[in-house]
C-alpha atoms as a PDB file:
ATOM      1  CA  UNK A   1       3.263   3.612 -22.477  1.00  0.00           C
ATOM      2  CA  UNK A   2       3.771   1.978 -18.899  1.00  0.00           C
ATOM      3  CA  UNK A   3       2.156   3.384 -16.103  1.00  0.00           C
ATOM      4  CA  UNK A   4       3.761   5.893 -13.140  1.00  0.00           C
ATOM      5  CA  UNK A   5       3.392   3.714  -9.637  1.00  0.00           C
ATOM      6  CA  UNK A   6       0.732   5.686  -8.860  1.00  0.00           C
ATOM      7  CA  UNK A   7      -1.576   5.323 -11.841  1.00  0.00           C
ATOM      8  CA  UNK A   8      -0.398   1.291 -11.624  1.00  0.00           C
ATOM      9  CA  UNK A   9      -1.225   1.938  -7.798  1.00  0.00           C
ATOM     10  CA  UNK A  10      -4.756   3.030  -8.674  1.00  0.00           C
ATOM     11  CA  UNK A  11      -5.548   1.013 -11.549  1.00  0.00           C
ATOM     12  CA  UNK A  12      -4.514  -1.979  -9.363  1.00  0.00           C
ATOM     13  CA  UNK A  13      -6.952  -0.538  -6.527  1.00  0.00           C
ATOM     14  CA  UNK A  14      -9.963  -0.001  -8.926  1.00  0.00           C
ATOM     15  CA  UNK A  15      -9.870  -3.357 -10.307  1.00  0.00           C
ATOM     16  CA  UNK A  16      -9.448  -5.348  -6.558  1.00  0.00           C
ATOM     17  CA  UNK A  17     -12.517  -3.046  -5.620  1.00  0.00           C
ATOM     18  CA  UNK A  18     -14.233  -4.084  -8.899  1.00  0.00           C
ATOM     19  CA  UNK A  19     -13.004  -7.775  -7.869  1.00  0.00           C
ATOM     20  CA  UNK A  20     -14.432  -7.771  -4.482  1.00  0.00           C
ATOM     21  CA  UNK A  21     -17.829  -6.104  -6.511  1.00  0.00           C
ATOM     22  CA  UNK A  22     -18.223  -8.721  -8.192  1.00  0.00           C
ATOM     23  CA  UNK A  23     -17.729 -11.701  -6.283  1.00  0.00           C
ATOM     24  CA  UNK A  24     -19.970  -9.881  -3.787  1.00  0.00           C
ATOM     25  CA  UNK A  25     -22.871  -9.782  -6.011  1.00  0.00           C
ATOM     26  CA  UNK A  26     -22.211 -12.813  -8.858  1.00  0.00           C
ATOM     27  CA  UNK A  27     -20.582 -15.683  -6.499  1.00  0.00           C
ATOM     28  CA  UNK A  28     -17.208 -15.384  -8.682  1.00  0.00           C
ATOM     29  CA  UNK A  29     -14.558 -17.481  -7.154  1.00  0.00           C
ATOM     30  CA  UNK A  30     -11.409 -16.289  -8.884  1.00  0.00           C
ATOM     31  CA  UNK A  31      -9.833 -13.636 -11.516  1.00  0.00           C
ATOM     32  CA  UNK A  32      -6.997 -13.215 -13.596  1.00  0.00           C
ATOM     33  CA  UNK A  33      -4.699 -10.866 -14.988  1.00  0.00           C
ATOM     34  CA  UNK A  34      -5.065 -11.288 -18.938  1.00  0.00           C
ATOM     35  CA  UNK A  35      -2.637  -7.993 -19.807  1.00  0.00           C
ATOM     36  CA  UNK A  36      -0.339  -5.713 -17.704  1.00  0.00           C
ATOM     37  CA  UNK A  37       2.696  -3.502 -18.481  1.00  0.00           C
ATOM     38  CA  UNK A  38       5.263  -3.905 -16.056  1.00  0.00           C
ATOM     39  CA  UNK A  39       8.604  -2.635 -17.221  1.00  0.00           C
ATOM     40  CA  UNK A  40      10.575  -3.791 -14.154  1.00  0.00           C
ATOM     41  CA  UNK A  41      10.160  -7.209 -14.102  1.00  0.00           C
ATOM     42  CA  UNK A  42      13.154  -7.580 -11.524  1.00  0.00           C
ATOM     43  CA  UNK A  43      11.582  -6.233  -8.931  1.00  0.00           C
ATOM     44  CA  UNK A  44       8.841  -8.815  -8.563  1.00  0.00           C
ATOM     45  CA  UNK A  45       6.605 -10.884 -11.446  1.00  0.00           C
ATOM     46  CA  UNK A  46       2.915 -10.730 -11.922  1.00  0.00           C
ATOM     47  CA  UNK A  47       1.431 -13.618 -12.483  1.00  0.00           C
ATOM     48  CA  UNK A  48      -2.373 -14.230 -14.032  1.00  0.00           C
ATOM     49  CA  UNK A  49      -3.555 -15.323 -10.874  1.00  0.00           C
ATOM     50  CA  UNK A  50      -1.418 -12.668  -8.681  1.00  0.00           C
ATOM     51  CA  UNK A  51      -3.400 -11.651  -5.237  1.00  0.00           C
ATOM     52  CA  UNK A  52      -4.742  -8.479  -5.828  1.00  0.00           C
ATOM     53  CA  UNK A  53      -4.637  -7.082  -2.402  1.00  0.00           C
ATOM     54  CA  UNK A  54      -0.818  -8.581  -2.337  1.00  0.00           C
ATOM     55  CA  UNK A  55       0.125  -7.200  -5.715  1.00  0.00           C
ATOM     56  CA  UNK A  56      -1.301  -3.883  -4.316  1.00  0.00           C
ATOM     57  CA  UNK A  57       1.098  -3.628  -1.336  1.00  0.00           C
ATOM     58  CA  UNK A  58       4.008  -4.238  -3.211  1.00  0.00           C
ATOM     59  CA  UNK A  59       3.181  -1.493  -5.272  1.00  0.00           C
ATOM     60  CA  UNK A  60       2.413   0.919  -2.620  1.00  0.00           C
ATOM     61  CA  UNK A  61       5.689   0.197  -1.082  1.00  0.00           C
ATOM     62  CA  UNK A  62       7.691   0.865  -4.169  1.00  0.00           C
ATOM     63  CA  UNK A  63       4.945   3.907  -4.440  1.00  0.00           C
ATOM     64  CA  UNK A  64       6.220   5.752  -1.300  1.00  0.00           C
ATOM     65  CA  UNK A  65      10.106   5.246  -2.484  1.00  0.00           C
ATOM     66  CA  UNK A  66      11.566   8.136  -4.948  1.00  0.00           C
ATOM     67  CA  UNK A  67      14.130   7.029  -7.695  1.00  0.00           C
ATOM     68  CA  UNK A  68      17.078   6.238  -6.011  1.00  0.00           C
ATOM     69  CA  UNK A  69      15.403   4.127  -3.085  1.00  0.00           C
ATOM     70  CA  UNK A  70      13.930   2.228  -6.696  1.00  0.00           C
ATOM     71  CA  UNK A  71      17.137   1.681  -8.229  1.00  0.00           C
ATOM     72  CA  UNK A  72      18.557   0.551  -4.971  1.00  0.00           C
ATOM     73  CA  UNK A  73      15.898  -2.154  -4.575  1.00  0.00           C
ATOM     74  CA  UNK A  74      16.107  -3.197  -7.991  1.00  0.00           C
ATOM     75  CA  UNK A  75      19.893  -3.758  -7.775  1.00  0.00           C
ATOM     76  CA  UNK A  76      19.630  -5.389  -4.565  1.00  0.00           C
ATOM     77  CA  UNK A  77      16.958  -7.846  -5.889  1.00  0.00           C
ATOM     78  CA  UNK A  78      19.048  -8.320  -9.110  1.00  0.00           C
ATOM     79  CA  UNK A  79      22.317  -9.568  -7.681  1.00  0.00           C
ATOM     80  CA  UNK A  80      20.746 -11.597  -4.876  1.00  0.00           C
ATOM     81  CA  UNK A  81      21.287  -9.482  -1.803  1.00  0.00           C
ATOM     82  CA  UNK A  82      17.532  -9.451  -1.027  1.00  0.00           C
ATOM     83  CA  UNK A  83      15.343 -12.547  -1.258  1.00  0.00           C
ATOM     84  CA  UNK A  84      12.064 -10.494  -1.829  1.00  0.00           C
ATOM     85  CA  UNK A  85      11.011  -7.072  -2.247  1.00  0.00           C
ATOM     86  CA  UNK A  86      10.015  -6.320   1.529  1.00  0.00           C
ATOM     87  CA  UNK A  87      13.726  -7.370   2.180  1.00  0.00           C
ATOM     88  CA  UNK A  88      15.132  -5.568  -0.203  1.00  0.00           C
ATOM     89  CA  UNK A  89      13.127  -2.217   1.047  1.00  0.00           C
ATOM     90  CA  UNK A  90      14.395  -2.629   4.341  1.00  0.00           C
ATOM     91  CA  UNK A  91      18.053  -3.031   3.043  1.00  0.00           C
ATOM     92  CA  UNK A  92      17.665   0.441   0.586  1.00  0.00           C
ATOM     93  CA  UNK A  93      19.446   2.084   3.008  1.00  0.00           C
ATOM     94  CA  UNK A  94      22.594  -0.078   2.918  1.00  0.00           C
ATOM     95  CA  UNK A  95      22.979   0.977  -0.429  1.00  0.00           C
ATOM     96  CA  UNK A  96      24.274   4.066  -2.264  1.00  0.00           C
ATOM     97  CA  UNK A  97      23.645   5.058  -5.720  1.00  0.00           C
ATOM     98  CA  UNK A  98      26.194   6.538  -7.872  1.00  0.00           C
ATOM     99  CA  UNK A  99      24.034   7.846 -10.878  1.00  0.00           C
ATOM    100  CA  UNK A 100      25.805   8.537 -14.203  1.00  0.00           C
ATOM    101  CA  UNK A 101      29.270   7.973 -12.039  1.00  0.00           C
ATOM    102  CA  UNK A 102      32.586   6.602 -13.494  1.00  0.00           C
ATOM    103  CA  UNK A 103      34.481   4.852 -10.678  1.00  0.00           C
ATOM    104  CA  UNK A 104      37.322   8.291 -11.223  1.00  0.00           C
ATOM    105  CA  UNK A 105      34.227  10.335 -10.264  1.00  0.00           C
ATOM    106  CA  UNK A 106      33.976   8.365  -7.157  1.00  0.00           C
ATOM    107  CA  UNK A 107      37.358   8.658  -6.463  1.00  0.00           C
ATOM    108  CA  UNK A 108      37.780  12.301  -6.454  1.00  0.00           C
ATOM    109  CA  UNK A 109      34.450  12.665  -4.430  1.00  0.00           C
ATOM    110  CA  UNK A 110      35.748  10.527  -2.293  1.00  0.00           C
ATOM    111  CA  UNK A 111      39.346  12.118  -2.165  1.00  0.00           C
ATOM    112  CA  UNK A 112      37.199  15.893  -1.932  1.00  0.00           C
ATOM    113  CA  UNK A 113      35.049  14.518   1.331  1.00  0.00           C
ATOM    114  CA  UNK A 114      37.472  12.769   3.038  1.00  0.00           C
ATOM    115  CA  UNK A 115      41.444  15.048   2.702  1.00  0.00           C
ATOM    116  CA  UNK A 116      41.711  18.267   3.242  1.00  0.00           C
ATOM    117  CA  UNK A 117      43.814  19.333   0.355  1.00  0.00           C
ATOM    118  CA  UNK A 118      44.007  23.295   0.832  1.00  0.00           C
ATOM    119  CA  UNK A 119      47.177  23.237   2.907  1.00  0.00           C
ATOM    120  CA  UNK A 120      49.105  21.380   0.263  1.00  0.00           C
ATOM    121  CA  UNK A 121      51.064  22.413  -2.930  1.00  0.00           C
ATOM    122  CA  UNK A 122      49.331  22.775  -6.242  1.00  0.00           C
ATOM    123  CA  UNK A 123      52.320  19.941  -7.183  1.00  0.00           C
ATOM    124  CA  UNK A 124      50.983  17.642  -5.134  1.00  0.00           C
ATOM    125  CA  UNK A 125      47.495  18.173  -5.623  1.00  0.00           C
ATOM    126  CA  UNK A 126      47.712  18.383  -9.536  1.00  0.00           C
ATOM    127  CA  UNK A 127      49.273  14.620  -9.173  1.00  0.00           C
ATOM    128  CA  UNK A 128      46.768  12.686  -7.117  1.00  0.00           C
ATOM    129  CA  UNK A 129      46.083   9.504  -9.047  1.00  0.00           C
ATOM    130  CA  UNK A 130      42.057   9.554  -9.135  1.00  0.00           C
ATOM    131  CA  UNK A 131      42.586   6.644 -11.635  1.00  0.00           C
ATOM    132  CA  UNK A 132      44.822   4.567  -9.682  1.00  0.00           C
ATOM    133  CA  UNK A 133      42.347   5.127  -6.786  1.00  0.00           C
ATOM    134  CA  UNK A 134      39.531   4.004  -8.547  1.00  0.00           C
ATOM    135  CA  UNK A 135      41.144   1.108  -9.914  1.00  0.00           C
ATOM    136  CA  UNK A 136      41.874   0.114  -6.208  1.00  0.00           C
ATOM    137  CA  UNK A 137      38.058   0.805  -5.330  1.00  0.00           C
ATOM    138  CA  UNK A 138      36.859  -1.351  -8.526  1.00  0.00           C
ATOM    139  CA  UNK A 139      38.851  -4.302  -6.646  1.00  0.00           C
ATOM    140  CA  UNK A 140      36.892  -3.862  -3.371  1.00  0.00           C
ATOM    141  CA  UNK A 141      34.141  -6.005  -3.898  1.00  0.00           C
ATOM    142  CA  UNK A 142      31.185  -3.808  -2.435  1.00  0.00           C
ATOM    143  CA  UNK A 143      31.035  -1.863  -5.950  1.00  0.00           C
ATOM    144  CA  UNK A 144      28.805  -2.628  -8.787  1.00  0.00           C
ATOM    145  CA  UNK A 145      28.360  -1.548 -12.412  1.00  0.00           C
ATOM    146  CA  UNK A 146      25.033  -1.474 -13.751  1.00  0.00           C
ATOM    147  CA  UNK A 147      24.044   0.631 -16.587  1.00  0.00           C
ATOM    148  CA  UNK A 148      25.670   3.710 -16.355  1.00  0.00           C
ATOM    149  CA  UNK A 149      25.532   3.835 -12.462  1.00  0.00           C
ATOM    150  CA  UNK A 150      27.375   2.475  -9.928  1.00  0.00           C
ATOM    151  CA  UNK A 151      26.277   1.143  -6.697  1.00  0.00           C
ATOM    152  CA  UNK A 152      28.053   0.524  -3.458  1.00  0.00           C
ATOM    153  CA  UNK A 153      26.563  -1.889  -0.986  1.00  0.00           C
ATOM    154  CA  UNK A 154      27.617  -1.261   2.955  1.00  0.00           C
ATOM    155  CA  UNK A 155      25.194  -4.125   4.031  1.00  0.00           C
END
């Protein structure tokens, strides 16, 4: 069963305090990693000889994000508009999540937030192409499918 971030958080800080313990009292050069579940490979590898303190970090700063903020930085490491993770944190905000969306639900969000359809007949109302709208947002190339979400990046 993988870990939460913040048992991965603390397991990761009681073995670079073990770490430092022992090559504070047994002149140990170097350790490794020999086994690790990390489910979300995308957002950065460890290696057997990952820095500790390093490895550490990058968990704390996915740590202090809440599920959307993780799926952003995911998504923006997995098409290549971030070149690391500490990029890809500082772009989470150019980024919005669409979770469980079809690109109709965006649509009539989208037609719901930005007309004001009360002064207009039920007729025309009843006939608004959501479809046809989404089809023209799928063409816009700042909309991604992945999984069952959808993400739209404003960077």
């Amino acid at each position: 069963m993988p870990l939460a971030p913040d048992e991965l958080s603390q397991t990761l800080s009681d073995i670079l305090e073990l770490g430092e313990h022992i090559c504070k009292t047994d002149n140990h050069e170097e350790y490794f990693i020999t086994d690790y579940e990390w489910d979300d490979v995308d957002m950065f590898e460890v290696g057997e000889y990952e820095n500790l303190t390093k490895l550490n970090e990058r968990v704390e700063a996915l740590d202090e994000l809440c599920s959307e903020p993780l799926k952003a930085v995911s998504f923006l490491l997995n098409e290549g508009l971030a070149k690391d993770l500490n990029e890809a944190i500082e772009k989470v905000d150019e980024v919005i999540v669409y979770e469980d969306c079809t690109m109709v639900d965006i649509a009539e969000q989208y037609i719901d937030e930005h007309c004001d359809l009360n002064g207009l007949s039920s007729l025309i109302v009843n006939n608004i192409d959501y479809e046809g709208i989404a089809k023209e947002f799928e063409m816009d190339s700042s909309y991604f499918k992945v999984g069952g979400d959808i993400f739209m990046y404003i960077g």
